[in-house]
Protein backbone atom coordinates (compact mmCIF):
# COMPACT_ATOMS: atom_id res chain seq x y z
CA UNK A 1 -21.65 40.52 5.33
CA UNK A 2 -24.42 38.03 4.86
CA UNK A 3 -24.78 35.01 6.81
CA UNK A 4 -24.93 33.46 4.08
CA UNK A 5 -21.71 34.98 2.28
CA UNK A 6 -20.27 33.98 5.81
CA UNK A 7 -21.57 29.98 5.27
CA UNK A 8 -20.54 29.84 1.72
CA UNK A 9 -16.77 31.29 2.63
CA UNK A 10 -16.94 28.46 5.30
CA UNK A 11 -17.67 25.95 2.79
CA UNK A 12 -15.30 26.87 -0.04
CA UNK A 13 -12.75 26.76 2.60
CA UNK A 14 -12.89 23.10 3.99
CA UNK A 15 -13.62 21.97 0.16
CA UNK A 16 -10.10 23.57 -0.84
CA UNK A 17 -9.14 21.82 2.39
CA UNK A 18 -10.33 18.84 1.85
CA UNK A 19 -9.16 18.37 -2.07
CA UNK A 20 -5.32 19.46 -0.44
CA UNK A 21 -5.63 17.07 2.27
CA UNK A 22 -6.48 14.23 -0.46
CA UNK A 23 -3.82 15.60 -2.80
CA UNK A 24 -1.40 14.93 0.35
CA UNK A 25 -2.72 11.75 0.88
CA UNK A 26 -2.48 10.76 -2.98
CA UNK A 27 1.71 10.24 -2.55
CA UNK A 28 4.38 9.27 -4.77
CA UNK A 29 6.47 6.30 -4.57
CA UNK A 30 9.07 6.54 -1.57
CA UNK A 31 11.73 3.95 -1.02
CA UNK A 32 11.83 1.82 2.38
CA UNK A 33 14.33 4.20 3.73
CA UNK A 34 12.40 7.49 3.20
CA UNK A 35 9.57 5.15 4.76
CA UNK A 36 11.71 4.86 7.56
CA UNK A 37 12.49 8.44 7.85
CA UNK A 38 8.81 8.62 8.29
CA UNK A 39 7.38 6.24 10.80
CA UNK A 40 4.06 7.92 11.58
CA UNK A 41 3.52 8.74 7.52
CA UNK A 42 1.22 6.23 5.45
CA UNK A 43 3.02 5.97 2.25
CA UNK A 44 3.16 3.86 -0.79
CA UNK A 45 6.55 1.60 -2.01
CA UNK A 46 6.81 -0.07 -4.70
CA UNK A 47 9.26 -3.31 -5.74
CA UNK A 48 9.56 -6.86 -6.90
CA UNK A 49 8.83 -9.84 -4.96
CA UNK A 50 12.24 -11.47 -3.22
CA UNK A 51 11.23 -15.04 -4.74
CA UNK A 52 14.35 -16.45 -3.33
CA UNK A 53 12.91 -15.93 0.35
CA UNK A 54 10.04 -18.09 1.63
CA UNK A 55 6.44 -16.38 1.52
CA UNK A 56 4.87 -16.92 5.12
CA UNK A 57 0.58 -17.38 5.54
CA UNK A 58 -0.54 -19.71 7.63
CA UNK A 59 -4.92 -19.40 7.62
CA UNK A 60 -5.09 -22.11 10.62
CA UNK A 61 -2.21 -19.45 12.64
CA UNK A 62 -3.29 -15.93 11.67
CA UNK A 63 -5.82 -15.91 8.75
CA UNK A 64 -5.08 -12.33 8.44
CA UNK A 65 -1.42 -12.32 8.45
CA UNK A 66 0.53 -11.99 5.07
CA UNK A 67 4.61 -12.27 5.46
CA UNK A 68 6.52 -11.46 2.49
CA UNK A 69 9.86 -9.90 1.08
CA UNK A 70 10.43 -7.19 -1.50
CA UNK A 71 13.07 -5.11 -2.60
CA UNK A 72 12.30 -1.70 -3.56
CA UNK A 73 13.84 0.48 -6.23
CA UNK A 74 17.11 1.46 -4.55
CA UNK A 75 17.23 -2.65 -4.14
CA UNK A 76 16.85 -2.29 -0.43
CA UNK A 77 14.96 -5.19 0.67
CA UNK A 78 12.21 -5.25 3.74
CA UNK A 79 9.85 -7.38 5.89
CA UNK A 80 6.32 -6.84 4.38
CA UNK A 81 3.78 -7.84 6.58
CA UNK A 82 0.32 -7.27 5.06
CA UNK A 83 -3.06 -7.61 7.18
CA UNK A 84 -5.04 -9.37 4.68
CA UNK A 85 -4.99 -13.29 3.52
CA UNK A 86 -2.35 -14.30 0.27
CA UNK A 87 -3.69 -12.90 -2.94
CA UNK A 88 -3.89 -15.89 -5.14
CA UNK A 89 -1.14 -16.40 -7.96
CA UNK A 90 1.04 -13.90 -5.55
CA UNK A 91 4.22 -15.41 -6.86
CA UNK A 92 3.55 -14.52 -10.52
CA UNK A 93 3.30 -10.92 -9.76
CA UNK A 94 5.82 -8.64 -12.03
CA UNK A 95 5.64 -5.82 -9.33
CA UNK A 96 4.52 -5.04 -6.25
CA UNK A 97 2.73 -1.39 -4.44
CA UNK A 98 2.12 -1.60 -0.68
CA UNK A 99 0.58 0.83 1.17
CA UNK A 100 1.69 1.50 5.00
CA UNK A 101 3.99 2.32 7.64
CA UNK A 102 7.36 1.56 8.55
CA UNK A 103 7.11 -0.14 12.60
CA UNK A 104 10.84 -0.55 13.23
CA UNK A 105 12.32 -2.89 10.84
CA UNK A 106 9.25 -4.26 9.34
CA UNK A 107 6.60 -2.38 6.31
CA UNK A 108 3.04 -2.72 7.70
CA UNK A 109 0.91 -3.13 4.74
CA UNK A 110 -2.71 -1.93 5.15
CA UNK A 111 -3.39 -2.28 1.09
CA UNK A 112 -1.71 -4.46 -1.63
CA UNK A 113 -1.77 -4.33 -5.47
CA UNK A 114 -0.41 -6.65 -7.77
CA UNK A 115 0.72 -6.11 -11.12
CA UNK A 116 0.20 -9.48 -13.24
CA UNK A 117 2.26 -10.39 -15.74
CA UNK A 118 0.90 -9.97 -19.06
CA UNK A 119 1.08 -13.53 -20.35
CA UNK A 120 -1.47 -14.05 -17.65
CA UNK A 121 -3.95 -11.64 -19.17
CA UNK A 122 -4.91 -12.99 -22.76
CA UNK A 123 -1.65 -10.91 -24.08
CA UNK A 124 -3.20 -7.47 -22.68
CA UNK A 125 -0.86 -5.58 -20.98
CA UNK A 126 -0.40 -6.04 -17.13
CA UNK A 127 -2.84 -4.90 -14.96
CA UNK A 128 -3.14 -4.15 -11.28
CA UNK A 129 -4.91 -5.84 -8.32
CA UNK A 130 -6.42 -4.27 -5.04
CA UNK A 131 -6.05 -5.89 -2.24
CA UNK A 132 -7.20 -4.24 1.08
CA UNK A 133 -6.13 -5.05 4.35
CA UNK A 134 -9.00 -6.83 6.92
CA UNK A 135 -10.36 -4.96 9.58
CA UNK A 136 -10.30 -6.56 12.95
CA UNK A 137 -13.23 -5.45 15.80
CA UNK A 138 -11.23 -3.93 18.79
């Protein structure tokens, strides 16, 4: 063979890699106990806001420090803590996707998005906000 047939095997093979590896990564919706049957895994849950239980960010503490509750689909409800300030009009949110791991009892959020209710939209039909988490230098 050709080096070059040799280099272009090479390359097909860590593209097919790399679009599986992102396929992986792309995950479904997992409730918090599959989370917990996962520590290590990043994965995505998604639930309503517990707006019966206090929301906890305080900027002059821990600017990056989000404390929340949500109950997922099963209605199991978890700790959220997400590393990122309070997205504003948090408490109007119809649902709720966090991105993370399980560490012990508590969801570690590294990415948040919001879906707003519609009557908050000029009558279009809910739509979801990003929030990522804030990187802090070692």
């Amino acid at each position: 063979m050709k080096r070059t047939h040799i280099i272009g095997i090479i390359v097909i093979a860590v593209a097919i890699g790399a679009i599986i590896s992102t396929m992986v990564d792309a995950s479904t919706y997992v409730t918090f106990e599959e989370a917990i049957s996962h520590p290590n895994s990043r994965v995505t849950v998604v639930g309503q806001l517990n707006k019966q239980k206090e929301l906890i960010y305080e900027p002059e503490v821990n600017p990056n420090l989000f404390s929340f509750y949500l109950v997922d689909k099963d209605g199991e409800e978890r700790q959220v803590d997400f590393s990122g300030a309070k997205p504003q009009d948090f408490e109007r949110s119809e649902q709720v996707v966090v991105i993370g791991k399980m560490q012990g009892e508590v969801f570690m959020a590294s990415k948040l998005l919001m879906k707003c209710p519609s009557k908050y939209n000029d009558g279009k039909p809910g739509e979801m906000q990003e929030f990522e988490a804030v990187s802090t230098p070692a």
